[in-house]
C-alpha atoms as a PDB file:
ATOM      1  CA  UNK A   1       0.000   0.000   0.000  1.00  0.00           C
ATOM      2  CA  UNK A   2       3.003   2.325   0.622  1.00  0.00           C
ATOM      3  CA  UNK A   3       4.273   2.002  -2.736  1.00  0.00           C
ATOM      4  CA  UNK A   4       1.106   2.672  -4.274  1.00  0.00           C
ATOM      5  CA  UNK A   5       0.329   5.724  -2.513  1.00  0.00           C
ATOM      6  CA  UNK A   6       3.676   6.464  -3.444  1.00  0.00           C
ATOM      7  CA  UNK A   7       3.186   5.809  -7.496  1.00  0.00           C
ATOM      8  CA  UNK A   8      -0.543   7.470  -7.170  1.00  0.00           C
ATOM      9  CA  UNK A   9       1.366  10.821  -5.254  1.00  0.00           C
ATOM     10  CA  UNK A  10       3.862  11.199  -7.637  1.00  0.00           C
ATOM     11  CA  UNK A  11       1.619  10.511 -10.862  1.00  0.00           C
ATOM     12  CA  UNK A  12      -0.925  13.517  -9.462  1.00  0.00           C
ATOM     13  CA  UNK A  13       2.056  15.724  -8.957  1.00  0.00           C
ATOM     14  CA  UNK A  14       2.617  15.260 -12.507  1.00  0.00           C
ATOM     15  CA  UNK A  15      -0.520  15.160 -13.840  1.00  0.00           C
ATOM     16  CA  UNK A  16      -1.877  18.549 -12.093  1.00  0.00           C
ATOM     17  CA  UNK A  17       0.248  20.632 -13.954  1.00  0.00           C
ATOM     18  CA  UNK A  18      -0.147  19.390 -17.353  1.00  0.00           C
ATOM     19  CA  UNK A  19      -3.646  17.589 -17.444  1.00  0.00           C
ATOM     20  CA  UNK A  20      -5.804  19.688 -14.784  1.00  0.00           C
ATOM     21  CA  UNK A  21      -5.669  22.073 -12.721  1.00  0.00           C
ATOM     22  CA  UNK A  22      -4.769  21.626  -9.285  1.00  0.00           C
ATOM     23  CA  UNK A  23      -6.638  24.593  -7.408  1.00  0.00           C
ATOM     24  CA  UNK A  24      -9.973  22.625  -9.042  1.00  0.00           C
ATOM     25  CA  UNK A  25      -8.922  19.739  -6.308  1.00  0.00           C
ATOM     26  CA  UNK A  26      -7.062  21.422  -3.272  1.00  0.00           C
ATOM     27  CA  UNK A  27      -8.874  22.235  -0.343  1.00  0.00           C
ATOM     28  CA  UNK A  28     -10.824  25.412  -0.103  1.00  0.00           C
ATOM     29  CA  UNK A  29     -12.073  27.485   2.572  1.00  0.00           C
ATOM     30  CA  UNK A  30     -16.149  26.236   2.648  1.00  0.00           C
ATOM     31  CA  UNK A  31     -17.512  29.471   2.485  1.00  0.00           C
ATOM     32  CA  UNK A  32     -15.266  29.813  -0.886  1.00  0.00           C
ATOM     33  CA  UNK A  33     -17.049  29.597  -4.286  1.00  0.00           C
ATOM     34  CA  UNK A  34     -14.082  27.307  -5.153  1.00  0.00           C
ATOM     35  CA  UNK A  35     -14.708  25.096  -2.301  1.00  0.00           C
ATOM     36  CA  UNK A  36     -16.110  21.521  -3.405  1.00  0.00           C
ATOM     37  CA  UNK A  37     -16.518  19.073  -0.129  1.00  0.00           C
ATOM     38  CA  UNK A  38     -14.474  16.481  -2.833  1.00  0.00           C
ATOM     39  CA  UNK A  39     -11.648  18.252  -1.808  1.00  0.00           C
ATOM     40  CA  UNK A  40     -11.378  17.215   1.391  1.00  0.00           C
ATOM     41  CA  UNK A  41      -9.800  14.096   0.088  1.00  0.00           C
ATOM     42  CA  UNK A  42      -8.068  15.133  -3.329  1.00  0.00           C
ATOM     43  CA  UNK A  43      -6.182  17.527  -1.577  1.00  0.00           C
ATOM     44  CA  UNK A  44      -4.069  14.941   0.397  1.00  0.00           C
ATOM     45  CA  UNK A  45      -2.996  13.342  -2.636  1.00  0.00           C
ATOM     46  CA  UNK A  46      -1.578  17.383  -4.339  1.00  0.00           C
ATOM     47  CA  UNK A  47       1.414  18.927  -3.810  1.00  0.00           C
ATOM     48  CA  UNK A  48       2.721  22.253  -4.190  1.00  0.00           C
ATOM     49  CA  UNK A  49       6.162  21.790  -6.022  1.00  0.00           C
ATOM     50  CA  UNK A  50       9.004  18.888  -6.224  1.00  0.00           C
ATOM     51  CA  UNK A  51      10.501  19.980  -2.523  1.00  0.00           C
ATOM     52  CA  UNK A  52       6.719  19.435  -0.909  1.00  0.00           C
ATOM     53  CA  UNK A  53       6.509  16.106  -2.619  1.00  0.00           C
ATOM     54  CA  UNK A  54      10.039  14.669  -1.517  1.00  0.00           C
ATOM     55  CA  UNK A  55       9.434  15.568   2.368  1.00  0.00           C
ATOM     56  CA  UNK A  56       6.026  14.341   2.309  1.00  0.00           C
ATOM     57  CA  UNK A  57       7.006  10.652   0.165  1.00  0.00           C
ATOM     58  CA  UNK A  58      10.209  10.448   1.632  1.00  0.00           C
ATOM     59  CA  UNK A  59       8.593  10.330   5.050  1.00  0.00           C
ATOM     60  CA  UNK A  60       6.221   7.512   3.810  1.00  0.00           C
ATOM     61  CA  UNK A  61       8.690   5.765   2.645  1.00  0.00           C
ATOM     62  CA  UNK A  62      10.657   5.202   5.455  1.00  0.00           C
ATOM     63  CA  UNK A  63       7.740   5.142   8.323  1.00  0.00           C
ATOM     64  CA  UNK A  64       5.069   3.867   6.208  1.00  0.00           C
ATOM     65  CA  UNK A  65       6.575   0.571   5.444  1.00  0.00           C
ATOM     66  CA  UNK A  66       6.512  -0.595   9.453  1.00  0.00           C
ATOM     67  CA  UNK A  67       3.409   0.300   9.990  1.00  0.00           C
ATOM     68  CA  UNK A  68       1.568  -1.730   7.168  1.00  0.00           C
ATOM     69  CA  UNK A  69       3.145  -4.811   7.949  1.00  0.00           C
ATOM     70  CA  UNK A  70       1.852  -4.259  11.720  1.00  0.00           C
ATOM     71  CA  UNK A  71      -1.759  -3.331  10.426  1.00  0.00           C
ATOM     72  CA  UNK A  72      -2.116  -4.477   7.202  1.00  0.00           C
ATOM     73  CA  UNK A  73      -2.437  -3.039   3.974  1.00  0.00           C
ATOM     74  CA  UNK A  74      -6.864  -2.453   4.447  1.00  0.00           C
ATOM     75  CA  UNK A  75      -6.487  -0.923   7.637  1.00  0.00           C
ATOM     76  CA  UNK A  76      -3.001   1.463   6.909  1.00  0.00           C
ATOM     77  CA  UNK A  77      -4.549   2.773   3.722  1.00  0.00           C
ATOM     78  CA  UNK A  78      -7.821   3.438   6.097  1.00  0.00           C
ATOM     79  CA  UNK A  79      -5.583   5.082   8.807  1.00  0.00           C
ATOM     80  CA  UNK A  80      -4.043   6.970   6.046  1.00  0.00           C
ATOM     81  CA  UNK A  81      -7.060   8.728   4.453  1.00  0.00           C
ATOM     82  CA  UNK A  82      -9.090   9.098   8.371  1.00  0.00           C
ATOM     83  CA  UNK A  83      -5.999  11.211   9.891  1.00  0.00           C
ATOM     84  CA  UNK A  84      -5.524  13.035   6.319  1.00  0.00           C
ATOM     85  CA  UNK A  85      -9.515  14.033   6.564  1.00  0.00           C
ATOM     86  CA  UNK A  86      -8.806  14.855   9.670  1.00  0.00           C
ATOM     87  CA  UNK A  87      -6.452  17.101   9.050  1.00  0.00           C
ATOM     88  CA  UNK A  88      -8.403  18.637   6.715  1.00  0.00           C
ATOM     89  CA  UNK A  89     -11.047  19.672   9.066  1.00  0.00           C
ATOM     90  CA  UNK A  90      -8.966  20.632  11.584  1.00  0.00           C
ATOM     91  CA  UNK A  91      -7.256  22.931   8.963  1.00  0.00           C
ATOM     92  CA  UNK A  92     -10.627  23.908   7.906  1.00  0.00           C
ATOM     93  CA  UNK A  93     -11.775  24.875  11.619  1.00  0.00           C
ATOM     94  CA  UNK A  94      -8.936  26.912  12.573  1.00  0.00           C
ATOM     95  CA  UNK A  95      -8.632  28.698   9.195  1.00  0.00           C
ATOM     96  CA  UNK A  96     -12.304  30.020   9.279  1.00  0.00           C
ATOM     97  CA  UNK A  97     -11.523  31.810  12.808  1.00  0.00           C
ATOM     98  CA  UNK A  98      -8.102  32.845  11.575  1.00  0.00           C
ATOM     99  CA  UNK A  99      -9.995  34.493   8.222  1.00  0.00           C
ATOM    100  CA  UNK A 100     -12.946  35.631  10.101  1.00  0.00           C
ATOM    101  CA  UNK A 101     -10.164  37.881  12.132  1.00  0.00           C
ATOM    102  CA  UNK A 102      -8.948  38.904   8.388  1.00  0.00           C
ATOM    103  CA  UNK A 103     -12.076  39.920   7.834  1.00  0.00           C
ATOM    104  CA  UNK A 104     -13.064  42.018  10.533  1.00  0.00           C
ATOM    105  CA  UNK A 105      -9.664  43.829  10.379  1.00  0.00           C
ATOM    106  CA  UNK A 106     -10.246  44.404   6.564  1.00  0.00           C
ATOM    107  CA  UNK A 107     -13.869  45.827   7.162  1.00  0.00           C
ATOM    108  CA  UNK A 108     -12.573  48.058  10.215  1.00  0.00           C
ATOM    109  CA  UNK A 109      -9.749  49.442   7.760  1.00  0.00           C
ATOM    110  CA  UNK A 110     -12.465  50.017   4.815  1.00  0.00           C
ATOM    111  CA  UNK A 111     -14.771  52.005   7.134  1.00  0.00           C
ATOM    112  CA  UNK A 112     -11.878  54.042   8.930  1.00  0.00           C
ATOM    113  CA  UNK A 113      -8.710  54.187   6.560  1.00  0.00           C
ATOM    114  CA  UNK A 114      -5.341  55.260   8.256  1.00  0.00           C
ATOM    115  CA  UNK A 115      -2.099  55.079   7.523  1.00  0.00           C
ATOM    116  CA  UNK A 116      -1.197  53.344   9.903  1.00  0.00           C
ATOM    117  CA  UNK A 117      -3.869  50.984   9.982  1.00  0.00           C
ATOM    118  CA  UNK A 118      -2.969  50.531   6.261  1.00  0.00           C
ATOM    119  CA  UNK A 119       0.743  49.523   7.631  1.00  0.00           C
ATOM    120  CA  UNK A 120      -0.412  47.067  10.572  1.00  0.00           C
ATOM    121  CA  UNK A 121      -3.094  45.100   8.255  1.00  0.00           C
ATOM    122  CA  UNK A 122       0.163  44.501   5.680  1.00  0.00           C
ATOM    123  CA  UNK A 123       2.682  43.963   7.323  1.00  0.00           C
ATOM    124  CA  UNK A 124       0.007  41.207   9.367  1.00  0.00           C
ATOM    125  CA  UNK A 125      -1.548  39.763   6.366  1.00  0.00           C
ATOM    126  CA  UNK A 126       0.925  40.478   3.234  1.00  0.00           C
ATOM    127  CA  UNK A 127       3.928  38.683   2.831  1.00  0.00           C
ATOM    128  CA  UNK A 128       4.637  39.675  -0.910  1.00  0.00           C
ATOM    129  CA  UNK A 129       5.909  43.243  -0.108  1.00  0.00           C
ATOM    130  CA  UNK A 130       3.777  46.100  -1.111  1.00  0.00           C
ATOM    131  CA  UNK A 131       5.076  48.984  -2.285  1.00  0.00           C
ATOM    132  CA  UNK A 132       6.789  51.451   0.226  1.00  0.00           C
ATOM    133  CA  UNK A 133       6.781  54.087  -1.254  1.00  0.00           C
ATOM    134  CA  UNK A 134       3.206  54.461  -1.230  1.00  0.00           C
ATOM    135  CA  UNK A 135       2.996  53.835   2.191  1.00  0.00           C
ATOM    136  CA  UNK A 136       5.231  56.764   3.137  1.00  0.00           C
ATOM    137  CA  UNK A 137       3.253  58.954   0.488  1.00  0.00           C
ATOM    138  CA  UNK A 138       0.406  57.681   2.265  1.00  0.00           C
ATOM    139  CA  UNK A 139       1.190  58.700   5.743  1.00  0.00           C
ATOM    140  CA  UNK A 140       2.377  61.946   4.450  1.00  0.00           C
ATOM    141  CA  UNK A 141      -0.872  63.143   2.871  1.00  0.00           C
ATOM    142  CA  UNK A 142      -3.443  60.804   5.022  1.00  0.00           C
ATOM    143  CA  UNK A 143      -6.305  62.889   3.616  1.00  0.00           C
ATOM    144  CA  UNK A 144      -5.585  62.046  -0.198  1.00  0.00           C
ATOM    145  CA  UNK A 145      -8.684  59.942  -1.782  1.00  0.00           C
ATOM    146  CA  UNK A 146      -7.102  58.441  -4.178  1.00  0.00           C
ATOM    147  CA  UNK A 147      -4.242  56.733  -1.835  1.00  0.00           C
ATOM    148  CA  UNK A 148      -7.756  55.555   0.545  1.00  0.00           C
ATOM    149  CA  UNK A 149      -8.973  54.468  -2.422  1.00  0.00           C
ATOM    150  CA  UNK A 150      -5.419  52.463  -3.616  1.00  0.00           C
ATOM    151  CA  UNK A 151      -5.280  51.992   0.272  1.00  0.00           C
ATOM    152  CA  UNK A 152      -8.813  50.093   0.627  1.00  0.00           C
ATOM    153  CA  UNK A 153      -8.013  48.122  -2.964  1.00  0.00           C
ATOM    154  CA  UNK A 154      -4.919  46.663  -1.465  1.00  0.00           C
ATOM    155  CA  UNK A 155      -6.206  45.270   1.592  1.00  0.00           C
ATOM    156  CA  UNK A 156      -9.348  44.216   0.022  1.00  0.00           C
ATOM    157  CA  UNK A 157      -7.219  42.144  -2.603  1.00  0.00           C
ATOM    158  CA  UNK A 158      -5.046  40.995   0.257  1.00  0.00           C
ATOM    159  CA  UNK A 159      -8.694  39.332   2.092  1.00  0.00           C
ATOM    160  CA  UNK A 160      -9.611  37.679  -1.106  1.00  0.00           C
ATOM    161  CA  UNK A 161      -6.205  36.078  -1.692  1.00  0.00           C
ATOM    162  CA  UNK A 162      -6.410  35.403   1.691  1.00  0.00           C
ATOM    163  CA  UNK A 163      -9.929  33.620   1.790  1.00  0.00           C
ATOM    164  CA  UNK A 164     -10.060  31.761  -1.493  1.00  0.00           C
ATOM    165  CA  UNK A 165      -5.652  30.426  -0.920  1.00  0.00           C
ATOM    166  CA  UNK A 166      -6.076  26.701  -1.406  1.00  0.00           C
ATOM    167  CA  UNK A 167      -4.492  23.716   1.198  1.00  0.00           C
ATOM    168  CA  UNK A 168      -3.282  20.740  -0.435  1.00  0.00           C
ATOM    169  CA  UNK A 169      -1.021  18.358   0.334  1.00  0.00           C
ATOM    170  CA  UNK A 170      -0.361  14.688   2.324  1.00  0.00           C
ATOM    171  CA  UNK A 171       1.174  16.100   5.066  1.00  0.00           C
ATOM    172  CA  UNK A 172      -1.987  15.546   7.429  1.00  0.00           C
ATOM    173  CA  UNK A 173      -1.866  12.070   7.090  1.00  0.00           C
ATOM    174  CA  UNK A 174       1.785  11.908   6.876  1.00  0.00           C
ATOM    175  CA  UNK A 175       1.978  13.235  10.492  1.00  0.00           C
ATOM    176  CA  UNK A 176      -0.261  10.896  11.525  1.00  0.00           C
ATOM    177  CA  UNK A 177       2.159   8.393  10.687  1.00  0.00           C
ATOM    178  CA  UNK A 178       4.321   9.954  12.433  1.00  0.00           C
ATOM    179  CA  UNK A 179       2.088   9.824  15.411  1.00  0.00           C
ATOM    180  CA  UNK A 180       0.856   6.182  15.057  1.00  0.00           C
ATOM    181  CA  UNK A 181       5.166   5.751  14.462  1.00  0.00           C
ATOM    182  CA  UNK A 182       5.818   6.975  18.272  1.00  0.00           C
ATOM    183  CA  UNK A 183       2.776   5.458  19.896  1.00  0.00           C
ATOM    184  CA  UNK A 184       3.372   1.915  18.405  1.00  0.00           C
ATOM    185  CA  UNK A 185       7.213   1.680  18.416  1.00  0.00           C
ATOM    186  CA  UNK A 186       8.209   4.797  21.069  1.00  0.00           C
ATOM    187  CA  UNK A 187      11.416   3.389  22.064  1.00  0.00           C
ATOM    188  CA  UNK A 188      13.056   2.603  18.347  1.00  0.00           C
ATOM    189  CA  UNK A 189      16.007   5.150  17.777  1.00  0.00           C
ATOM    190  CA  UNK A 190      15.980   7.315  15.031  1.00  0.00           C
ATOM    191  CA  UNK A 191      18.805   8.744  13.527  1.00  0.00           C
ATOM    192  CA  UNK A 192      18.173  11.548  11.649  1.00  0.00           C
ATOM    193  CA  UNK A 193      20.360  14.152   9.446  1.00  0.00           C
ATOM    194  CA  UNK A 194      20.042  17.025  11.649  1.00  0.00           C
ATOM    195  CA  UNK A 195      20.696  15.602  14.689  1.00  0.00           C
ATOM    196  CA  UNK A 196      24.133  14.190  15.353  1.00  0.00           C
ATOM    197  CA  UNK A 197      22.754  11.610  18.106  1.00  0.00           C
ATOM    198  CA  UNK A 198      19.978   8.792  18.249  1.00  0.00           C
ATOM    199  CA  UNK A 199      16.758   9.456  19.474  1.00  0.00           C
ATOM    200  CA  UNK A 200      13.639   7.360  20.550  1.00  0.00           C
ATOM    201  CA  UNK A 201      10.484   7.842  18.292  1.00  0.00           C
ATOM    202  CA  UNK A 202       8.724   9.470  21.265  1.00  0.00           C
ATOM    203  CA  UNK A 203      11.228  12.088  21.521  1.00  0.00           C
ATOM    204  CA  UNK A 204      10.763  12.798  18.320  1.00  0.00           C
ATOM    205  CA  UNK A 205       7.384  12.821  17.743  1.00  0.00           C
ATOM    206  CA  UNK A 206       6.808  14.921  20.838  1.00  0.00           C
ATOM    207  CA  UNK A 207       9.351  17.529  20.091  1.00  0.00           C
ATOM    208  CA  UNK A 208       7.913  17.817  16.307  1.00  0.00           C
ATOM    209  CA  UNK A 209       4.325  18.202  17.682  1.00  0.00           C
ATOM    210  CA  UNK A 210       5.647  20.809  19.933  1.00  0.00           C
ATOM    211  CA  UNK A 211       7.245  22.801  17.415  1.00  0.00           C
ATOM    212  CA  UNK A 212       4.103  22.723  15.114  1.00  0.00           C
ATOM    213  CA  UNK A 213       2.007  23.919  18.028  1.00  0.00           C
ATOM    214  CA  UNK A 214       4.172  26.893  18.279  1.00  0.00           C
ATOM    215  CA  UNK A 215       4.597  27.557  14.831  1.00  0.00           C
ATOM    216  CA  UNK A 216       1.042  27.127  14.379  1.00  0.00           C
ATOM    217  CA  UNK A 217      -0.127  29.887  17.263  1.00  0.00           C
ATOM    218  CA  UNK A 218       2.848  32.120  16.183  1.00  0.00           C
ATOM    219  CA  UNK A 219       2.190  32.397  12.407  1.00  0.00           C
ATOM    220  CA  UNK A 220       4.591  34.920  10.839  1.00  0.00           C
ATOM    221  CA  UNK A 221       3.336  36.671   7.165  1.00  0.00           C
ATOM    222  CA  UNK A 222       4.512  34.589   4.464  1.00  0.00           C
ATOM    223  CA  UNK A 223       4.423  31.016   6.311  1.00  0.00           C
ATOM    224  CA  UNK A 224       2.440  29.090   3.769  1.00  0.00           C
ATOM    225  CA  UNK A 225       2.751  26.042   6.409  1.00  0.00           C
ATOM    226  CA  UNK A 226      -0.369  24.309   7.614  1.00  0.00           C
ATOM    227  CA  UNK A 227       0.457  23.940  10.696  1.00  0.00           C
ATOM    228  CA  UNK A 228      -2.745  22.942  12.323  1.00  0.00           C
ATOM    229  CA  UNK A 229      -3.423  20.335   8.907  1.00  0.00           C
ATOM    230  CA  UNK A 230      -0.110  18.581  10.486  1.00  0.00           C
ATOM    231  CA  UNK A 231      -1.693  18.867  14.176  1.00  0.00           C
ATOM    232  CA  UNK A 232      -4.683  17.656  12.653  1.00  0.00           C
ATOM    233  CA  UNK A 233      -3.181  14.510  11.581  1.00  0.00           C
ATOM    234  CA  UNK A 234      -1.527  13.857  14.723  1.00  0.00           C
ATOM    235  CA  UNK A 235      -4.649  14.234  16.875  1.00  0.00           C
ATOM    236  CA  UNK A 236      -6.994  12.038  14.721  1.00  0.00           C
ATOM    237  CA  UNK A 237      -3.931   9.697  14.448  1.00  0.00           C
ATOM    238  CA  UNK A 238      -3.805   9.506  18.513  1.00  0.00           C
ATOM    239  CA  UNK A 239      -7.524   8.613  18.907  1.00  0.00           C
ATOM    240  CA  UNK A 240      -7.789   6.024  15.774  1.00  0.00           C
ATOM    241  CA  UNK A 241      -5.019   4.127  17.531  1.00  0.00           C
ATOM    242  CA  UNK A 242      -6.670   4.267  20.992  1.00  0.00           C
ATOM    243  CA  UNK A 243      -9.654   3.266  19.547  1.00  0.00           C
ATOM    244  CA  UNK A 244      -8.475   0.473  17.581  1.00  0.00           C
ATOM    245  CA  UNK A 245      -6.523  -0.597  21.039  1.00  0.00           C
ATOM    246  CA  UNK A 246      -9.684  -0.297  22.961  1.00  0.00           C
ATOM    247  CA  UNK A 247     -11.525  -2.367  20.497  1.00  0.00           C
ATOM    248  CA  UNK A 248      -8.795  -5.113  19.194  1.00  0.00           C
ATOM    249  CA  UNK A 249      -8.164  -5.940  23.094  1.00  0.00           C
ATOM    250  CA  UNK A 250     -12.139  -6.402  23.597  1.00  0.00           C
ATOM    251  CA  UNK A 251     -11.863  -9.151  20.908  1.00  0.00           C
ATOM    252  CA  UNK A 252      -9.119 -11.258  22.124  1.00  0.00           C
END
């Protein structure tokens, strides 16, 4: 099963750039006119360039393997798609409050334009760079209607980026593997690139949960991360695998 979800992964990848296109499948915000409730599922099996691909497989590869020979192919592949949905809804939860804050700061701007209220809603909410010059013409002449007017175009651009950006990837139901890796086998060392010593797959888990918690409550402008997809995973991962405990130790 890990080698097909390998083959299917990288034949997508290949195929959404040349065949169809990928925003069509990726996971939208549901109050989106893109969104399409499909896409709570395609999305897992997208990726975003060659880089996203080769963390996400690679990761498979090596923790994947274990795991289906301990479950089985039916019930991996069924653990795979659960934690990446998940994921997905998690993401989906968190992202509505996080644009419904968007919002509200975009509306507040529109109906009282400042300067610096201009400045604080970009530098929060666009990571591409606007133009600074405009800015500083802005806060010199603060009364000018046609920088208010540039002013309110900008950040209303900025929202609708913001609300209609696609998710896509497997890394929700990669990190449940990752999970399900440290609750089933906690005590196998790792040894990874980055790290010149071995560590247990509790450690590891633990300390990678911990930095997407952090990363994921102290989002920075131009993290296109999904943190919370990844804590997603993890979560739904942790209560499959108690609930498959809980019910495989009822039958023996």
């Amino acid at each position: 099963m890990v080698r097909n979800l390998l083959i299917i992964n990288v034949v997508v990848f290949i195929l959404q750039g040349n065949v169809f296109n990928y925003r069509q499948f990726a996971l939208h915000h549901f109050g989106s006119d893109y969104f399409q409730p499909i896409q709570l599922f395609t999305h897992m099996f997208l990726h975003g360039g060659w880089a996203h691909l080769f963390s996400n497989m690679f990761s498979l590869f090596i923790f994947g393997p274990l795991l289906e020979r301990f479950w089985g192919s039916q019930r991996f592949l069924a653990f795979y798609l659960i934690t990446g949905l998940g994921a997905s809804m998690l993401y989906s939860g968190v992202r509505a409050y996080e644009l419904h804050g968007i919002e509200q700061e975009a509306v507040q701007y529109i109906e009282s334009p400042t300067p610096t209220g201009f400045y604080n809603f970009m530098e929060s909410h666009y990571a591409g760079g606007y133009e600074k010059r405009f800015a500083i013409e802005y806060q010199r002449n603060p009364d000018n209607e046609g920088y208010i007017t540039e002013s309110k175009k900008a950040v209303t651009a900025v929202f609708n980026q913001a609300f209609n950006m696609p998710m896509l990837g497997a890394s929700g139901a990669v990190f449940g593997i990752l999970m399900a890796f440290g609750m089933l086998f906690p005590n196998l060392e790792l040894f990874l690139l980055f790290l010149p010593v071995p560590i247990k797959a509790k450690y590891f888990v633990l300390l990678y949960g911990g930095y997407e918690l952090y990363a994921g409550f102290n989002r920075v402008p131009g993290d296109n991360v999904a943190h919370f997809a990844h804590l997603g995973g993890m979560l739904f991962a942790y209560i499959l695998i108690k609930m498959w405990q809980r019910n495989d130790y009822q039958d023996t």
